[in-house]
C-alpha atoms as a PDB file:
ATOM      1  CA  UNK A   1     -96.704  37.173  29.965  1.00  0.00           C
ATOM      2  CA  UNK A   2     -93.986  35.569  28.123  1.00  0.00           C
ATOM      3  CA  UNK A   3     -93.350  32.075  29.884  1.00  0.00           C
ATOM      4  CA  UNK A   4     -91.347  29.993  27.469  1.00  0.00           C
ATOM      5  CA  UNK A   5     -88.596  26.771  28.606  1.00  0.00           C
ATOM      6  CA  UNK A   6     -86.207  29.272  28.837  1.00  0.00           C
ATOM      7  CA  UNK A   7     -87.758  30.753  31.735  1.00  0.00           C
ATOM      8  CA  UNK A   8     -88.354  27.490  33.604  1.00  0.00           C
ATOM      9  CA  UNK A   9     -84.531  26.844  33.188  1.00  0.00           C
ATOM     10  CA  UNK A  10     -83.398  29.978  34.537  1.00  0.00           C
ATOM     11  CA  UNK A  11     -85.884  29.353  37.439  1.00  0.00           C
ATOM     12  CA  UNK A  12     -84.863  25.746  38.425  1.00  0.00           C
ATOM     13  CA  UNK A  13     -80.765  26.563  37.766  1.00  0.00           C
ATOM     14  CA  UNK A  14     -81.050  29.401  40.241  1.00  0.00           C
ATOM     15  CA  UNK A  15     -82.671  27.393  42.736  1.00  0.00           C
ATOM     16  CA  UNK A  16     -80.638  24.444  42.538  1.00  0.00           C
ATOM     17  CA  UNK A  17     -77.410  26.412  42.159  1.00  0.00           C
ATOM     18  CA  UNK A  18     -78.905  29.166  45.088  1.00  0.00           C
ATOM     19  CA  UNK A  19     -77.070  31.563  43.160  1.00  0.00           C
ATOM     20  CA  UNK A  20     -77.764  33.816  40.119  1.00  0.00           C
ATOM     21  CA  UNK A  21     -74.103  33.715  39.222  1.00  0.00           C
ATOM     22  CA  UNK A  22     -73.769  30.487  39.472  1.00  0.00           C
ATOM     23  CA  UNK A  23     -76.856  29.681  37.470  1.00  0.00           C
ATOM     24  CA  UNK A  24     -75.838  31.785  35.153  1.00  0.00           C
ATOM     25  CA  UNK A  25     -72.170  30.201  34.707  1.00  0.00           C
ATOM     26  CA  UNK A  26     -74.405  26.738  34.766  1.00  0.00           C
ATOM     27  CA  UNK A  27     -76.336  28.013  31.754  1.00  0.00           C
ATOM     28  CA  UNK A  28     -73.607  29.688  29.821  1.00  0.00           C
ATOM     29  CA  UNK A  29     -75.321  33.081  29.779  1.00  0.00           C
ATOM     30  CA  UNK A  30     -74.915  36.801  31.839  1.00  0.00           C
ATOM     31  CA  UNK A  31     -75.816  37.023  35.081  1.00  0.00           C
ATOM     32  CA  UNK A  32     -77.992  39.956  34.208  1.00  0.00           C
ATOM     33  CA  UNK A  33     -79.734  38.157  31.725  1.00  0.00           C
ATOM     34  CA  UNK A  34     -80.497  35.980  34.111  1.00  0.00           C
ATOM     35  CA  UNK A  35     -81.395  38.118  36.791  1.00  0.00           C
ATOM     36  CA  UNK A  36     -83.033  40.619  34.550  1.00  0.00           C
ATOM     37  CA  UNK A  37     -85.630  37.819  32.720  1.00  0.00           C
ATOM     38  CA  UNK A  38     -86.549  36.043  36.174  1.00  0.00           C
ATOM     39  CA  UNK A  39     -87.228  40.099  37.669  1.00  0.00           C
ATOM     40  CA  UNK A  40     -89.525  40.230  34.923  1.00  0.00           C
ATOM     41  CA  UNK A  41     -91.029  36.830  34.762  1.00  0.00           C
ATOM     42  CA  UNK A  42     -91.851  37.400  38.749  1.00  0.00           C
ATOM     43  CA  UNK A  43     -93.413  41.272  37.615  1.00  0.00           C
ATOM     44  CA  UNK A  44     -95.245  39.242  34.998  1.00  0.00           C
ATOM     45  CA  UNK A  45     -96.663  36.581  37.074  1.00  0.00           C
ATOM     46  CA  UNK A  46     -97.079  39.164  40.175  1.00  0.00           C
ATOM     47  CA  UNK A  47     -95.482  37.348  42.280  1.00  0.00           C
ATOM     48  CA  UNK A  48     -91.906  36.998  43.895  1.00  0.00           C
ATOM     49  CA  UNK A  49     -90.117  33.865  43.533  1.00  0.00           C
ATOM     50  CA  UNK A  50     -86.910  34.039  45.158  1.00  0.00           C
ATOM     51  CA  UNK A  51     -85.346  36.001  48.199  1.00  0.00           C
ATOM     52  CA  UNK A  52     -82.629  37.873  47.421  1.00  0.00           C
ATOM     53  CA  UNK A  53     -79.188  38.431  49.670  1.00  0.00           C
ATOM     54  CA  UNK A  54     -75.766  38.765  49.498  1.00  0.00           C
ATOM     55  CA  UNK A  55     -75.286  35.433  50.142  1.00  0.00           C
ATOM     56  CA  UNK A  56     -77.483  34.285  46.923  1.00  0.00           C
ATOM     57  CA  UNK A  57     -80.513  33.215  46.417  1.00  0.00           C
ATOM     58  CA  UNK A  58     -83.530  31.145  48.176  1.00  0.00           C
ATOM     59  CA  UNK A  59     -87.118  30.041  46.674  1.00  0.00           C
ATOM     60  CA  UNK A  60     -89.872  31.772  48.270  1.00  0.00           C
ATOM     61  CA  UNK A  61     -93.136  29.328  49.564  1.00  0.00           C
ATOM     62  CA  UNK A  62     -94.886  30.631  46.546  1.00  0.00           C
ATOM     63  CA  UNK A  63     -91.374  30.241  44.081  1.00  0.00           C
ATOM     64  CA  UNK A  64     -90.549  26.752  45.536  1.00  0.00           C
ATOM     65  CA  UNK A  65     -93.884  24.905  44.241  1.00  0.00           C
ATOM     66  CA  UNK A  66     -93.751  26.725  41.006  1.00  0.00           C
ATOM     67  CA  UNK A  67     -90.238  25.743  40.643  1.00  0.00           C
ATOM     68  CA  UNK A  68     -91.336  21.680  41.576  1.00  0.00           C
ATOM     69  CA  UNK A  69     -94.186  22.159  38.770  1.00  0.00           C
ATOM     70  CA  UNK A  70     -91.603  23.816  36.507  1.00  0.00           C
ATOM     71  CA  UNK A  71     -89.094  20.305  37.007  1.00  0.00           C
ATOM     72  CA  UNK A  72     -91.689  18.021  36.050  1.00  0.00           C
ATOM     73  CA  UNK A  73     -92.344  20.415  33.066  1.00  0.00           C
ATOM     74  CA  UNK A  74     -89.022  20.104  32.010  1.00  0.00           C
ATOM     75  CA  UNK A  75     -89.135  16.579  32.284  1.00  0.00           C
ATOM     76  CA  UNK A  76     -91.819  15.505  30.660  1.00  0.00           C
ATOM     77  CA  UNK A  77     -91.095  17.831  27.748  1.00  0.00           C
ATOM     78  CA  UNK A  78     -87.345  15.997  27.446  1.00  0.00           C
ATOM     79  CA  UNK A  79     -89.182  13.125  27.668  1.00  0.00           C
ATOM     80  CA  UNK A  80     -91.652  13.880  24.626  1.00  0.00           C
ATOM     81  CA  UNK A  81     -88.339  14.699  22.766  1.00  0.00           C
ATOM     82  CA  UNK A  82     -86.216  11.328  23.437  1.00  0.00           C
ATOM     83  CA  UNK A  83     -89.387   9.790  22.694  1.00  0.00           C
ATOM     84  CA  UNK A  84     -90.238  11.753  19.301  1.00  0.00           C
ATOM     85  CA  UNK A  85     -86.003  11.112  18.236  1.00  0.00           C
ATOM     86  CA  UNK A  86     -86.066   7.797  19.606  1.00  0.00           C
ATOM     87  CA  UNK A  87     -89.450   6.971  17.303  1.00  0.00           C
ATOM     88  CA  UNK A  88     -87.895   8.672  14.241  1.00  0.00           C
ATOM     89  CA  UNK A  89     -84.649   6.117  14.748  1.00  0.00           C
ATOM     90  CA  UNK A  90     -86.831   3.942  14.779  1.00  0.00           C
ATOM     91  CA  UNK A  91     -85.753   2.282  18.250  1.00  0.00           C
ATOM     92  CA  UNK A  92     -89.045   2.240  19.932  1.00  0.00           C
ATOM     93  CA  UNK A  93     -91.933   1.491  18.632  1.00  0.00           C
ATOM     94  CA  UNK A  94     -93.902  -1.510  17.080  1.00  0.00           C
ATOM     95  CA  UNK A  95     -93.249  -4.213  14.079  1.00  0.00           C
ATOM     96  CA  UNK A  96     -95.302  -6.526  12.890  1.00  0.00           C
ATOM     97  CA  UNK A  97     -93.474  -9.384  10.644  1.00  0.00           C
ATOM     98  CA  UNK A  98     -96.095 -11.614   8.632  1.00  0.00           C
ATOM     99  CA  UNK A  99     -94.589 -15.118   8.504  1.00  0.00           C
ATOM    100  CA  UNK A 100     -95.636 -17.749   6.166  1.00  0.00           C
ATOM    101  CA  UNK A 101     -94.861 -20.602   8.844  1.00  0.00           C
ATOM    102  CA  UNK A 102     -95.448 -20.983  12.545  1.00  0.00           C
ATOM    103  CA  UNK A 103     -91.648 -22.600  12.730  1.00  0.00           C
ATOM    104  CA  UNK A 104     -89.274 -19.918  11.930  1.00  0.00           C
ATOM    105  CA  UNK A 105     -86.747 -20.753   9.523  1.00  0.00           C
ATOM    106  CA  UNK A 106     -83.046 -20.972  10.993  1.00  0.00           C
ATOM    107  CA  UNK A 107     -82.281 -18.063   9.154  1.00  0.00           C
ATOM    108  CA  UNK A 108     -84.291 -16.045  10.690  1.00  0.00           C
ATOM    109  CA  UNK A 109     -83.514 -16.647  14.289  1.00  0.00           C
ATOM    110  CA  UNK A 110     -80.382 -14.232  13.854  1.00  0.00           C
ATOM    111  CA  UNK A 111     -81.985 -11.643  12.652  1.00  0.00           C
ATOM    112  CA  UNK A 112     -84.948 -11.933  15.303  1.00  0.00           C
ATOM    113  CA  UNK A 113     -82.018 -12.200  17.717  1.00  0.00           C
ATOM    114  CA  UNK A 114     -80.098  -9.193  16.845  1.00  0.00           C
ATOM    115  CA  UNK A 115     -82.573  -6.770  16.365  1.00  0.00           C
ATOM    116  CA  UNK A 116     -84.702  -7.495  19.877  1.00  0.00           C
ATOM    117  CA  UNK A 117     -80.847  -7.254  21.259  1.00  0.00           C
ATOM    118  CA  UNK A 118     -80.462  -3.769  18.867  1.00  0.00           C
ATOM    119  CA  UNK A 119     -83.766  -2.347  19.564  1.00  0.00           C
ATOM    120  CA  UNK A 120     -85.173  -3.409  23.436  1.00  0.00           C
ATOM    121  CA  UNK A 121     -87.531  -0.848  23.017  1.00  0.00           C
ATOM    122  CA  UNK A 122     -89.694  -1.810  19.773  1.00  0.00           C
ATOM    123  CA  UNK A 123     -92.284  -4.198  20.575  1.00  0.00           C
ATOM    124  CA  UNK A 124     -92.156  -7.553  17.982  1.00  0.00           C
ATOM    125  CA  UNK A 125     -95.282  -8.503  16.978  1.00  0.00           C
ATOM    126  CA  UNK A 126     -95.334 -12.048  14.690  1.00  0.00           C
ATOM    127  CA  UNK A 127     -98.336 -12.916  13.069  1.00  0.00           C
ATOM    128  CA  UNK A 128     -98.387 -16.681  11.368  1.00  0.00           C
ATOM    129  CA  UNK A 129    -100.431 -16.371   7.658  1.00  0.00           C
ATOM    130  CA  UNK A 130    -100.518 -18.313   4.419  1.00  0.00           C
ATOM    131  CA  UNK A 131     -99.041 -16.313   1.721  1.00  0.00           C
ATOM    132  CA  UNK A 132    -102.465 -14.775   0.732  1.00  0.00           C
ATOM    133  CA  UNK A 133    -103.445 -13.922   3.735  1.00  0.00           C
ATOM    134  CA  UNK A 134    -100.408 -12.137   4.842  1.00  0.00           C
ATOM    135  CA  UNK A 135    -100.829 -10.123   1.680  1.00  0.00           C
ATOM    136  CA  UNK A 136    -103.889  -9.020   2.377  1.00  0.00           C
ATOM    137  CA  UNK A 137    -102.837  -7.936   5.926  1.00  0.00           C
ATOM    138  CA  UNK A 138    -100.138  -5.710   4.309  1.00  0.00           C
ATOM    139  CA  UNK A 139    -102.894  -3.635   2.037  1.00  0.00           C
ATOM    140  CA  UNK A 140    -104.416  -2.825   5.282  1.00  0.00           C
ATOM    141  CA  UNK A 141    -101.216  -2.266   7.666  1.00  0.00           C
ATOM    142  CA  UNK A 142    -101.770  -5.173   9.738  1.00  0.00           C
ATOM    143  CA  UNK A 143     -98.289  -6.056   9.400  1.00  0.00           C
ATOM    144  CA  UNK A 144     -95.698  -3.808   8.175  1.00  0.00           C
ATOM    145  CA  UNK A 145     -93.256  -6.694   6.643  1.00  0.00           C
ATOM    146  CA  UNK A 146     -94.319 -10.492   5.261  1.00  0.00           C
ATOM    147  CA  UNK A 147     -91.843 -12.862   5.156  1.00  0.00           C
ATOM    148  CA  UNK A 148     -93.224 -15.610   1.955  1.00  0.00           C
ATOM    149  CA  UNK A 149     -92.165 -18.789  -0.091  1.00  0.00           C
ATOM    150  CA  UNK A 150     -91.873 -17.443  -3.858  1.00  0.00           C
ATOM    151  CA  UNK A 151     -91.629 -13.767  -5.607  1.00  0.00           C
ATOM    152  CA  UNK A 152     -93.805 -10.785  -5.517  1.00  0.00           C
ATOM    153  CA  UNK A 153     -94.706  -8.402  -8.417  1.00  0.00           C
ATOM    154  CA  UNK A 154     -97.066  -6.035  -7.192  1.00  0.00           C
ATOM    155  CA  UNK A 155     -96.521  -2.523  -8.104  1.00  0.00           C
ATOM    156  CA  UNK A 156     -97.027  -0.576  -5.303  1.00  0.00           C
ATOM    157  CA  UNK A 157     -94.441  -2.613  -2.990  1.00  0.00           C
ATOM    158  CA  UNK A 158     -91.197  -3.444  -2.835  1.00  0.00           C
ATOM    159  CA  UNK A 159     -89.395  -7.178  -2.283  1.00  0.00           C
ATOM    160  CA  UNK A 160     -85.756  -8.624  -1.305  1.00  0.00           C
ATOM    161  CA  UNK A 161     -84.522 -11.894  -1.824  1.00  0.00           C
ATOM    162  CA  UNK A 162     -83.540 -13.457   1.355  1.00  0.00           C
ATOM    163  CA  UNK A 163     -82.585 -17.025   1.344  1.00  0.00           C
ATOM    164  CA  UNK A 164     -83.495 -20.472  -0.615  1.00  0.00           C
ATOM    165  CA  UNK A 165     -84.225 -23.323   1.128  1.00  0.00           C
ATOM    166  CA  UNK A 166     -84.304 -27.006  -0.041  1.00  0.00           C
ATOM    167  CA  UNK A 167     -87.793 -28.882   0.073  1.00  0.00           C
ATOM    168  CA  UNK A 168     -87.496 -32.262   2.291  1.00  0.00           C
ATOM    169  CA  UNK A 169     -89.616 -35.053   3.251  1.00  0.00           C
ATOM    170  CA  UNK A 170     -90.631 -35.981   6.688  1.00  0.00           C
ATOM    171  CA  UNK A 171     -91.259 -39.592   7.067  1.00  0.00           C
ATOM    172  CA  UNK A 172     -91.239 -42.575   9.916  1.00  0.00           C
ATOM    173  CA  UNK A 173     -87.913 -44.180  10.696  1.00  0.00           C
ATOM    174  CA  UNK A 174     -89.539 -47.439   9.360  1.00  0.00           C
ATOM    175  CA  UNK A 175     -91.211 -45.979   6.098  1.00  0.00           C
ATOM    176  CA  UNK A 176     -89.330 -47.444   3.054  1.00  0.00           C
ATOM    177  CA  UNK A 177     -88.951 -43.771   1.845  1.00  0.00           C
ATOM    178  CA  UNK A 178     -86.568 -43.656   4.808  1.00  0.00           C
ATOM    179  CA  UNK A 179     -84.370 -45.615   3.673  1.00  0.00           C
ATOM    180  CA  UNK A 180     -83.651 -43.600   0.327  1.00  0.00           C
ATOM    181  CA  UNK A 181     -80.752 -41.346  -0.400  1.00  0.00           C
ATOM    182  CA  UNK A 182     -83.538 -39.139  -1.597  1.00  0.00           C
ATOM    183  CA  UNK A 183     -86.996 -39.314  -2.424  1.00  0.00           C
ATOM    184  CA  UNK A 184     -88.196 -38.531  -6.269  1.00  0.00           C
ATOM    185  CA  UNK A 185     -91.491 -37.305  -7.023  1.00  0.00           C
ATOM    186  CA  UNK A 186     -92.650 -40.324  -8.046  1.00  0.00           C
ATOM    187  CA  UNK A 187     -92.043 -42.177  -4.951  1.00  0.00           C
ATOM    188  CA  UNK A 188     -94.653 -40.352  -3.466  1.00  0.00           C
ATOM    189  CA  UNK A 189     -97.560 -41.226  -6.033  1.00  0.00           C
ATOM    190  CA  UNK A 190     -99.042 -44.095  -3.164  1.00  0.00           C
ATOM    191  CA  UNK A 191     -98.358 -42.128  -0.441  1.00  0.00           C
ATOM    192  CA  UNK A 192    -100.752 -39.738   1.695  1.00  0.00           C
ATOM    193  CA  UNK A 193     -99.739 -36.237   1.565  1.00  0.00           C
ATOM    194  CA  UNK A 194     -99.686 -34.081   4.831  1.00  0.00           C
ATOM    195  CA  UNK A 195    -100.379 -30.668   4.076  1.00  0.00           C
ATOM    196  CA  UNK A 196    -101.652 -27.416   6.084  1.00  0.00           C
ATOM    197  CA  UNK A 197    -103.699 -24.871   4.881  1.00  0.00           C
ATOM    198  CA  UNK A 198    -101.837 -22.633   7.171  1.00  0.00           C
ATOM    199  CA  UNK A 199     -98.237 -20.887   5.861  1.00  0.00           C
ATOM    200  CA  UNK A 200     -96.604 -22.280   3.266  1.00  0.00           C
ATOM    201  CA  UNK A 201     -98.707 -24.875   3.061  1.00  0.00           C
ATOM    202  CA  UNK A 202    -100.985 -23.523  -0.187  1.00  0.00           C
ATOM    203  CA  UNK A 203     -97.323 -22.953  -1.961  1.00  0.00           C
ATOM    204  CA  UNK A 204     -96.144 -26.465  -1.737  1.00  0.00           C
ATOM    205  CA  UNK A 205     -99.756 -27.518  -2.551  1.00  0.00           C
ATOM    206  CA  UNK A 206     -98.968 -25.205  -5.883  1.00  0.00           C
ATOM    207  CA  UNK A 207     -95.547 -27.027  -5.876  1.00  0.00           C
ATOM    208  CA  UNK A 208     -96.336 -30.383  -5.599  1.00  0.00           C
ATOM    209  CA  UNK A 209     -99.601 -30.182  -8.164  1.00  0.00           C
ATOM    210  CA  UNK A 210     -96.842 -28.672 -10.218  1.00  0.00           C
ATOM    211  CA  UNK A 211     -95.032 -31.433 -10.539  1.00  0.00           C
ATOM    212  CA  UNK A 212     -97.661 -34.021 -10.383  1.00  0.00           C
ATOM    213  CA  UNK A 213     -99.354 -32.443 -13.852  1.00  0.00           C
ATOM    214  CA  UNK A 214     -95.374 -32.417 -15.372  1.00  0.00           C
ATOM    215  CA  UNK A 215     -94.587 -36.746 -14.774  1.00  0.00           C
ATOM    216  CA  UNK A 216     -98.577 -37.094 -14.711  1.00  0.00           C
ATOM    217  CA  UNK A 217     -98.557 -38.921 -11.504  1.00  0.00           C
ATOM    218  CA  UNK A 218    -101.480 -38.341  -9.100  1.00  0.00           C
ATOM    219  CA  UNK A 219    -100.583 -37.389  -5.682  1.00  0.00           C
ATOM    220  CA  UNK A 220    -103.434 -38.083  -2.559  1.00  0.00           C
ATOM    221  CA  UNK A 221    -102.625 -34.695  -0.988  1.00  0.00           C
ATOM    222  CA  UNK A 222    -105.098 -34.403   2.613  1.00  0.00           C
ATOM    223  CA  UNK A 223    -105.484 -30.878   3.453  1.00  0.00           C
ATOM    224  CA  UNK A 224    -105.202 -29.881   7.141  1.00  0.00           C
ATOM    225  CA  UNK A 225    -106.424 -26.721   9.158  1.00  0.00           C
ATOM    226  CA  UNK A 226    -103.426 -27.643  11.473  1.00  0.00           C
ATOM    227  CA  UNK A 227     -99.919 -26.468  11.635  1.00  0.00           C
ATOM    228  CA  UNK A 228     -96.112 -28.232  10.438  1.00  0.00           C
ATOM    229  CA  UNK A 229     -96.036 -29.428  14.292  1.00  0.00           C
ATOM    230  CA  UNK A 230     -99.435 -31.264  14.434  1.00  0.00           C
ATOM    231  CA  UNK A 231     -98.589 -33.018  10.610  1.00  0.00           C
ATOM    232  CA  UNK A 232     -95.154 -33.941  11.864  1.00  0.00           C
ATOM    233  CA  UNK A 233     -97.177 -35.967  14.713  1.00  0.00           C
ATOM    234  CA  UNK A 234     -99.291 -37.601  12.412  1.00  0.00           C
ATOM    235  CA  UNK A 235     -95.993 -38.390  10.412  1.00  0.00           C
ATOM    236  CA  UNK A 236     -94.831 -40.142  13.401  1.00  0.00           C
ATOM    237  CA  UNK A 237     -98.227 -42.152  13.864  1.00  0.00           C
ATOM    238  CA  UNK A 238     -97.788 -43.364  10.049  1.00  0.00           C
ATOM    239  CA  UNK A 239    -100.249 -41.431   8.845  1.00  0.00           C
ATOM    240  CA  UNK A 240     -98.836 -39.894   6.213  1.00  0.00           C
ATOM    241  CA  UNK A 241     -95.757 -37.459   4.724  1.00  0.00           C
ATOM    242  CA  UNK A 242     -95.202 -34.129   4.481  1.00  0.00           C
ATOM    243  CA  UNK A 243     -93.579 -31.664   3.014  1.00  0.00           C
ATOM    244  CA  UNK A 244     -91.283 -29.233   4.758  1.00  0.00           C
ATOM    245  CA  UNK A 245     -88.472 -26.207   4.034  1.00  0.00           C
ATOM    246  CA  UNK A 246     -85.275 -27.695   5.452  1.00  0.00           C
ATOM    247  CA  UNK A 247     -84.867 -24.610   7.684  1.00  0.00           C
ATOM    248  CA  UNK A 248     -87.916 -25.531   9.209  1.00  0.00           C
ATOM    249  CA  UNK A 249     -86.952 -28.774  10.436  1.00  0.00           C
ATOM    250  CA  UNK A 250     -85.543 -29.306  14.103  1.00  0.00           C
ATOM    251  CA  UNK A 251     -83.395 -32.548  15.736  1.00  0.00           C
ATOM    252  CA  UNK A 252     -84.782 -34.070  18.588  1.00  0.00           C
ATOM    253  CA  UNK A 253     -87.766 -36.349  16.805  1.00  0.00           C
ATOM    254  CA  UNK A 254     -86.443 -39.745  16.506  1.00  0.00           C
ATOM    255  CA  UNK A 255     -89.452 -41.598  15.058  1.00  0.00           C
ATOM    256  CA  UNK A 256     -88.886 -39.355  11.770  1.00  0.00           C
ATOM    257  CA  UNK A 257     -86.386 -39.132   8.887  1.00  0.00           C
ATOM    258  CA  UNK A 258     -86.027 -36.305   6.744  1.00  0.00           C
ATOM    259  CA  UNK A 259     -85.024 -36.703   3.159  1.00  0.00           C
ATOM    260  CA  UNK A 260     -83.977 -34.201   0.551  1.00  0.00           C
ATOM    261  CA  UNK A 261     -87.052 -34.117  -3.064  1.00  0.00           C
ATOM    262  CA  UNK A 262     -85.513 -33.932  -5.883  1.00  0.00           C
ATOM    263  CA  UNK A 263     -87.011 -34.010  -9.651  1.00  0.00           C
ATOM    264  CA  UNK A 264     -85.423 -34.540 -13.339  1.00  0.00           C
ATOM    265  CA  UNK A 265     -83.783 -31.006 -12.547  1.00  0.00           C
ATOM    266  CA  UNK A 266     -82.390 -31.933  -9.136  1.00  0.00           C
ATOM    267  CA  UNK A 267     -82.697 -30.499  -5.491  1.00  0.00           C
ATOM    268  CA  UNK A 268     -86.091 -28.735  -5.523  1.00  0.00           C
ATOM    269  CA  UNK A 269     -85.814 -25.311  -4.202  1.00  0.00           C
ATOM    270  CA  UNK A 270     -88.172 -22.768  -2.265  1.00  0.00           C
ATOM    271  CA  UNK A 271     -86.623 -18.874  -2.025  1.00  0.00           C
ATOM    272  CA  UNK A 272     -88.263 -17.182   1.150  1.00  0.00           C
ATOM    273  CA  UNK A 273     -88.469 -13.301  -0.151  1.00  0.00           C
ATOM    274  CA  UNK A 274     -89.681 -10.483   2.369  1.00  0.00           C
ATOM    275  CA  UNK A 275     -92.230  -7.453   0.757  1.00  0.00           C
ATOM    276  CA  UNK A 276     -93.551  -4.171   2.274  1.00  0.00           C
ATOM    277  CA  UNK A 277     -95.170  -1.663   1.248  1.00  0.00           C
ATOM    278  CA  UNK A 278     -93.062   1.555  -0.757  1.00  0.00           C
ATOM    279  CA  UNK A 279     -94.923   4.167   0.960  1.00  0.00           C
ATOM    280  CA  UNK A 280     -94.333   3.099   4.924  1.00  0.00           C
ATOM    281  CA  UNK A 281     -94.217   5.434   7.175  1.00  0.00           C
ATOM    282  CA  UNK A 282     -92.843   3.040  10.254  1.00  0.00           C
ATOM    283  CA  UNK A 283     -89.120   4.050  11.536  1.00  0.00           C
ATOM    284  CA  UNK A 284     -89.325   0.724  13.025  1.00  0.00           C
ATOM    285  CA  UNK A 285     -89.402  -1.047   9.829  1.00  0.00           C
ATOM    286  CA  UNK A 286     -86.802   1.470   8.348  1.00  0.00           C
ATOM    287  CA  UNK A 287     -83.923  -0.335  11.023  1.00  0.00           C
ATOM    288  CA  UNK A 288     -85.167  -3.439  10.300  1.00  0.00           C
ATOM    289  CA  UNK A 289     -84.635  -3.357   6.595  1.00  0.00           C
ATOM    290  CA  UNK A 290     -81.921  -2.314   7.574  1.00  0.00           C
ATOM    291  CA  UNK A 291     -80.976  -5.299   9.468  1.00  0.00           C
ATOM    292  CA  UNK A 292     -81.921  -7.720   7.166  1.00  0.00           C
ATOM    293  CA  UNK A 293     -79.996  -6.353   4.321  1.00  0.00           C
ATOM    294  CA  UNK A 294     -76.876  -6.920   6.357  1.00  0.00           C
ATOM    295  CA  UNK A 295     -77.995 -10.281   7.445  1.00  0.00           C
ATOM    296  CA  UNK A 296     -79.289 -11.112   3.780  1.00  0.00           C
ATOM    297  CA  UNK A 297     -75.199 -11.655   2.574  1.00  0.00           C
ATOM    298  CA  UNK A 298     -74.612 -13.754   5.537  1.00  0.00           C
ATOM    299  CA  UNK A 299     -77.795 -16.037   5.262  1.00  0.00           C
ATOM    300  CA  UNK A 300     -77.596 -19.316   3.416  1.00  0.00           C
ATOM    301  CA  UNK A 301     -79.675 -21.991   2.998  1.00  0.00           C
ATOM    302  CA  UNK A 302     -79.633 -24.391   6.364  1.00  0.00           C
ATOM    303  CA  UNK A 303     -78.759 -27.719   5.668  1.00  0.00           C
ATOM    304  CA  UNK A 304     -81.014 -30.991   6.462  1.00  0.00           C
ATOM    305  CA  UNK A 305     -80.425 -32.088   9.700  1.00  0.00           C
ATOM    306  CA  UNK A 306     -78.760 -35.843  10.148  1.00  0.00           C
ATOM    307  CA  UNK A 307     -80.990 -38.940  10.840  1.00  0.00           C
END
């Protein structure tokens, strides 16, 4: 027997409309095609589905629970296909974003906005890496999209340019540093050196080792297995400095100033760049490329908040 959706349709429009004409108006077909293929869906199953009369039509006991199994039939199979068109727009789904710090820059907060508004249906997944590791995570399709301090040239991906952001200083409110325009490279030769081992932390390591071999000044840099939040608490206590991207940095602490580095050169930059793999095959990811190239034009560095 040939049972196809077709034949469900007919079924459940005659038995909502009680009516093969009307069904068949409904459908935008004959009303002998439709009464002909239900006569010889019912011959093929053996069975008689509806009650015929002048006055229309009427399930039979047998025709009205084949007609509730042929609904939820229908729906599930419109479901599967707003699911499978909704997955290749890429508005459901899931997206994992690799990102080099545990405090988001500024920047990003738009485009996290206006995509979870966009797309209410893909599930955001953020995982918090060093630069390495996040790498590593996208040669494996942990995460489909790493956000990252400094350029990528590897072959097989691809990488945008998003935003630069200045490096600044966090020190106490009563640290001479604080009390500095700015802070030069060599101010910090005496100084204790906050950094993580999390995020960016192994790029300003490469940064500030960097400079330290260029004026031959030697910096006391303490590693921590602890993230920008911790180190800014043990800024506070007088413990030491560190080294943040200004759109990492947040009002509100009033025990800490923040204070633009600069070297011979001037302002000392960072440029955040996001990389994914060429060959994807996540609609998700598709939008949000998408998205960020429109934000990407709109982005600019955020500025160092007043203290």
């Amino acid at each position: 027997m040939d049972t196809g959706l077709r034949h469900l349709r007919h079924l459940v429009a005659a038995e909502q409309h009680g009516s093969f004409r009307r069904a068949a108006e409904a459908l935008n077909i004959r009303q002998s095609s439709l009464s002909r293929a239900i006569k010889q869906f019912e011959d093929g199953l053996g069975v008689t589905l509806f009650v015929r009369s002048t006055g229309g039509v009427r399930p039979t006991p047998a025709g009205s629970q084949f007609i509730e199994t042929a609904k939820r039939l229908l729906a599930d199979f419109e479901a599967s296909v707003s699911t499978a068109r909704a997955l290749g727009r890429g508005s459901i789904g899931r997206l994992a974003l690799g990102l080099g710090a545990s405090r988001v820059s500024l920047a990003l907060h738009g485009l996290l906005r206006d995509y979870a508004h966009e797309f209410p249906d893909v599930t955001i997944q953020l995982v918090v890496k060093s630069r390495l590791a996040l790498l590593s995570d996208l040669d494996v399709g942990r995460v489909d999209l790493a956000i990252v301090g400094g350029s990528i040239t590897r072959r097989d991906y691809e990488s945008l340019s998003l935003w630069p952001e200045r490096i600044v200083i966090a020190a106490p409110q009563d640290h001479p540093i604080a009390q500095k325009p700015f802070v030069l490279w060599k101010d910090l030769a005496d100084e204790a050196l906050l950094m993580s081992c999390h995020g960016f932390g192994p790029e300003l390591k490469k940064m500030m080792t960097a400079n330290a071999t260029e004026t031959g000044s030697c910096l006391r840099m303490e590693e921590h297995a602890a993230d920008d939040e911790a180190l800014l608490s043990l800024v506070a206590a007088g413990r030491g400095l560190v080294l943040l991207s200004s759109g990492a940095v947040r009002k509100g602490n009033p025990d800490l100033a923040y204070l633009e580095l600069r070297d011979t050169m001037g302002t000392n930059w960072i440029t955040f760049y996001a990389c994914w793999k060429k060959e994807h095959n996540n609609p998700a990811l598709a939008s949000f490329l998408g998205m960020l190239r429109a934000h990407r034009s709109m982005v600019s560095s955020v500025p160092v908040p007043d203290t």
